[in-house]
Every structure is written in C-alpha cells, then in structure tokens.
C-alpha atoms as a PDB file:
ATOM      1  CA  UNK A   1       8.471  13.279  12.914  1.00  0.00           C
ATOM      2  CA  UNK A   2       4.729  12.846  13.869  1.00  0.00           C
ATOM      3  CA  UNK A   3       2.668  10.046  13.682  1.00  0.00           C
ATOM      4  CA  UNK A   4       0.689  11.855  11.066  1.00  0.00           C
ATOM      5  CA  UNK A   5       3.179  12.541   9.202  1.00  0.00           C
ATOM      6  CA  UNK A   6       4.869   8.874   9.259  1.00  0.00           C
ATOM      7  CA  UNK A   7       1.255   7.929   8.553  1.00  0.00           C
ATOM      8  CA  UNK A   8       0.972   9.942   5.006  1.00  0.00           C
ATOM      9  CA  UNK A   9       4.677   8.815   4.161  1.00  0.00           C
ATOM     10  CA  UNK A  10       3.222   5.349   4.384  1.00  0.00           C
ATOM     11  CA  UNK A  11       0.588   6.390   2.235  1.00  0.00           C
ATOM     12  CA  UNK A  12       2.441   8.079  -1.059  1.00  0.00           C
ATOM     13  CA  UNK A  13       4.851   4.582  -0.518  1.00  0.00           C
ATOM     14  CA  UNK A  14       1.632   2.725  -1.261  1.00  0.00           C
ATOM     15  CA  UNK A  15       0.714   4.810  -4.155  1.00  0.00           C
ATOM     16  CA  UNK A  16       4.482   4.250  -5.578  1.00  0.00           C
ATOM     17  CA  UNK A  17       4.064   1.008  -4.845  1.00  0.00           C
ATOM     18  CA  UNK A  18       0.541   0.619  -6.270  1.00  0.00           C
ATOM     19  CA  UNK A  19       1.770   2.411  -9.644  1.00  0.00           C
ATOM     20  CA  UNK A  20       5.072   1.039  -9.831  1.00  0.00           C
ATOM     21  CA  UNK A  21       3.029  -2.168 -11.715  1.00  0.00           C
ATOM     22  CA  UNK A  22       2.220   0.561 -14.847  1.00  0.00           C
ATOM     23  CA  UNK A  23       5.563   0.235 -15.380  1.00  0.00           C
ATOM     24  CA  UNK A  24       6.342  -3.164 -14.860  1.00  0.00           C
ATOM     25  CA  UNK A  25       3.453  -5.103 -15.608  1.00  0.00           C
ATOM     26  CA  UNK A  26       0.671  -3.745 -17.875  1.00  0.00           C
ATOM     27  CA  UNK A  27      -1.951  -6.119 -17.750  1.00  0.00           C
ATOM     28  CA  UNK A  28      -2.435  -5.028 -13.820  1.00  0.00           C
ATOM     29  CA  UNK A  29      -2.821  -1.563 -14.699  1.00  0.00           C
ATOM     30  CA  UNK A  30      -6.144   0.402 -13.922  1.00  0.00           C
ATOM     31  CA  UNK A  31      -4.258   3.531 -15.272  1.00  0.00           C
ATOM     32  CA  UNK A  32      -2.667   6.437 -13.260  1.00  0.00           C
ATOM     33  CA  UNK A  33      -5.897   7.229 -10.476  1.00  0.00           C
ATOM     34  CA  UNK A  34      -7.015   3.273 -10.509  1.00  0.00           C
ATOM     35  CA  UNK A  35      -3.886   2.151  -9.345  1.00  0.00           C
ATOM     36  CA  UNK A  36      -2.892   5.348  -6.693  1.00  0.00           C
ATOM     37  CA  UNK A  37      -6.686   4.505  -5.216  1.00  0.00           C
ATOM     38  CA  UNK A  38      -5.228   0.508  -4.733  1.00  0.00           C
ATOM     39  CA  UNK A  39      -2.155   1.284  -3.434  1.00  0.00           C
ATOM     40  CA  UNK A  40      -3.845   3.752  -0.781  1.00  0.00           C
ATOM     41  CA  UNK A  41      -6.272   1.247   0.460  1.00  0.00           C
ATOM     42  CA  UNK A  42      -3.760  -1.128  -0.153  1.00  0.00           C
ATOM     43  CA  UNK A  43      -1.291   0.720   2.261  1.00  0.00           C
ATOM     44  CA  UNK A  44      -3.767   1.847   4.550  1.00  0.00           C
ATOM     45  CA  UNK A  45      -4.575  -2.431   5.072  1.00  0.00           C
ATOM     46  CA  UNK A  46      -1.531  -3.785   5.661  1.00  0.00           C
ATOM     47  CA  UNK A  47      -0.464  -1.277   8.129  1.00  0.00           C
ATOM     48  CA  UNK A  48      -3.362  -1.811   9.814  1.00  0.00           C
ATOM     49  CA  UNK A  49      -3.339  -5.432   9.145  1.00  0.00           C
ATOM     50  CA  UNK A  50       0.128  -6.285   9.944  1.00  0.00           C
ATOM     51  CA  UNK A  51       1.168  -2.943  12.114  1.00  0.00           C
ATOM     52  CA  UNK A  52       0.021  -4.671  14.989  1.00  0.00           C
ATOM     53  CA  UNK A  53       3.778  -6.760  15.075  1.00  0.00           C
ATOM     54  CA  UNK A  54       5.349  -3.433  16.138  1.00  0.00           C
ATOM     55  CA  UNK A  55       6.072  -1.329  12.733  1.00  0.00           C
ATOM     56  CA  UNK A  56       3.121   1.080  13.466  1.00  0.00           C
ATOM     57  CA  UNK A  57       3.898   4.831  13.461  1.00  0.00           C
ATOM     58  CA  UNK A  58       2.905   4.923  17.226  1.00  0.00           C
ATOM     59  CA  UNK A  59       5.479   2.294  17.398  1.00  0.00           C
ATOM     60  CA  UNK A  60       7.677   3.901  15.323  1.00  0.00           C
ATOM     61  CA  UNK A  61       7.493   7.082  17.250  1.00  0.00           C
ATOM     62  CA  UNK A  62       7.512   5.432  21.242  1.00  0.00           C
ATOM     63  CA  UNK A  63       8.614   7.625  23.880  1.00  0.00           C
ATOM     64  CA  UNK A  64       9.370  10.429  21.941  1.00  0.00           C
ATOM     65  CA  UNK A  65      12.484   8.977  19.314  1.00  0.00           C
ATOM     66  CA  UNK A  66      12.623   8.284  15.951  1.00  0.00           C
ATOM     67  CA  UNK A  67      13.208   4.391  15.345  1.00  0.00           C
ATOM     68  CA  UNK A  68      14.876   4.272  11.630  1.00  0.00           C
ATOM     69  CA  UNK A  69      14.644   0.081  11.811  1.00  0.00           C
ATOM     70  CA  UNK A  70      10.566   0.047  12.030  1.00  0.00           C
ATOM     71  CA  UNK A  71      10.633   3.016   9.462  1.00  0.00           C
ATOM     72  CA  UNK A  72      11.905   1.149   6.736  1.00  0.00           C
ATOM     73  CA  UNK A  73      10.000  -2.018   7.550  1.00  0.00           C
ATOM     74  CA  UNK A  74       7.150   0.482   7.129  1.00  0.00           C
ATOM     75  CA  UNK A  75       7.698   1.530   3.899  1.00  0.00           C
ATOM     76  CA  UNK A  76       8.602  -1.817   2.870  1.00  0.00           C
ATOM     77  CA  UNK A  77       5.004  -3.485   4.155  1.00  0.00           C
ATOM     78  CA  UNK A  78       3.174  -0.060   2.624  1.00  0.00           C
ATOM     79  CA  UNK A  79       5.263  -0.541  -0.615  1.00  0.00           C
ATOM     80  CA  UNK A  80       3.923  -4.264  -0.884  1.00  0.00           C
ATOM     81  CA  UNK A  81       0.569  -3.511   0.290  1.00  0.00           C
ATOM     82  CA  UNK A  82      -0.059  -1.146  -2.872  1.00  0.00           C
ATOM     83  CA  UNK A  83       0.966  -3.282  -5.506  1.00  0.00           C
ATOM     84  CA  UNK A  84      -0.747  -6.379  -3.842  1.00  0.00           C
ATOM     85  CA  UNK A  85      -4.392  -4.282  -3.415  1.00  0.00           C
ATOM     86  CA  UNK A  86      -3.377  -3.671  -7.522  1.00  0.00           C
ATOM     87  CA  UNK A  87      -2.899  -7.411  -8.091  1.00  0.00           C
ATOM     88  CA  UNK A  88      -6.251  -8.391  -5.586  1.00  0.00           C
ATOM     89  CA  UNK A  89      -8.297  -5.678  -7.214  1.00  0.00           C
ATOM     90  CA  UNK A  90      -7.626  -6.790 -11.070  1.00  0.00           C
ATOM     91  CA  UNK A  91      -8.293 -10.283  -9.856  1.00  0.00           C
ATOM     92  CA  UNK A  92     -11.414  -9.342  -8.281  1.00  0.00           C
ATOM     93  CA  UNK A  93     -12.700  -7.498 -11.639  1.00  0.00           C
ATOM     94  CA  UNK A  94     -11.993 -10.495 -13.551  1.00  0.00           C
ATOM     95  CA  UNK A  95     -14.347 -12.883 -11.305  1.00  0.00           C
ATOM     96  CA  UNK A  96     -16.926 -10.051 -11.504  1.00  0.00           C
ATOM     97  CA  UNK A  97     -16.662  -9.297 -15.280  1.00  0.00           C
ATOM     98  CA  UNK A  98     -19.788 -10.415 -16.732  1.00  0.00           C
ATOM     99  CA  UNK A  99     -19.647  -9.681 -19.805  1.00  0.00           C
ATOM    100  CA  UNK A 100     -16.788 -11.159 -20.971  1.00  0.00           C
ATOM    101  CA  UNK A 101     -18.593 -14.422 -20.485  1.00  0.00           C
ATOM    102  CA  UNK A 102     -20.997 -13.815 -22.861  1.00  0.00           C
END
C-alpha cells in the first residue's frame, strides 16, 4: 500500500463516518452529499490535525512496511473526524441561522 492510497482509505472512512449520523441521529443530517462533504473535510482535519502523533500514512508506511497498529488508529481518528465535522457543521448553521430568529 501507498501513501495515496492509505490517504483515500482515510477519506471514504470519513465519509462512512460522516453519514453513519443519517442513520443514527437525524437531526444532524444535511442529507446524503451534506454529510459525505463533512466527513471529507472532517477526515482530511483530524489526520492532519492529530497525524502528527505518528498515525500518518507516511508513518504508516516507514521504511517500506505496512504497520497494521497505526492503520486502524487511522481509520478510527478519520471515522471520528467525519461525524464530528457533521456535529461542528450543524452547530455552526444553527449560530448562523438568521432567520429562525425572526
């Protein structure tokens, strides 16, 4: 496995993870394409954010072998990091939502 490729794995985890909340909870839901756009940017942020302890794919990848244990801590941050950007994002409409105050 590539970089890349361990890269856009972390990616469709954060779109799971970002939709996994239509299921679950409803009143988080931006529908289908609102909630695969959080969970991207929502992966894509707390790999960057938090990659930086050691689960990066670079990391992952090091001197040429695969290391399973960083994997799965790398799906598990880009898992969290979807639904979180959903939860942020829905919490970020509400302060902005103007006309609901009127």
């Amino acid at each position: 496995m590539t970089e890349t490729l361990i890269s856009l794995i972390s990616i469709v985890i954060g779109i799971i993870g970002g939709n996994s909340f239509l299921v679950v909870l409803k009143k988080y839901s931006f529908g289908f394409t609102g909630n695969s756009i959080g969970g991207v940017f929502g992966s894509i942020f707390f790999i960057k954010s938090f990659g930086r302890l050691g689960f990066d794919p670079v990391s992952i990848m090091q001197s040429g072998n695969f290391n399973f244990g960083l994997f799965i801590m790398n799906c598990i941050i880009s898992f969290c990091g979807g639904f979180i950007a959903v939860i942020l994002i829905k919490k970020l409409q509400a302060k902005m939502n103007v006309e609901g105050k009127k």
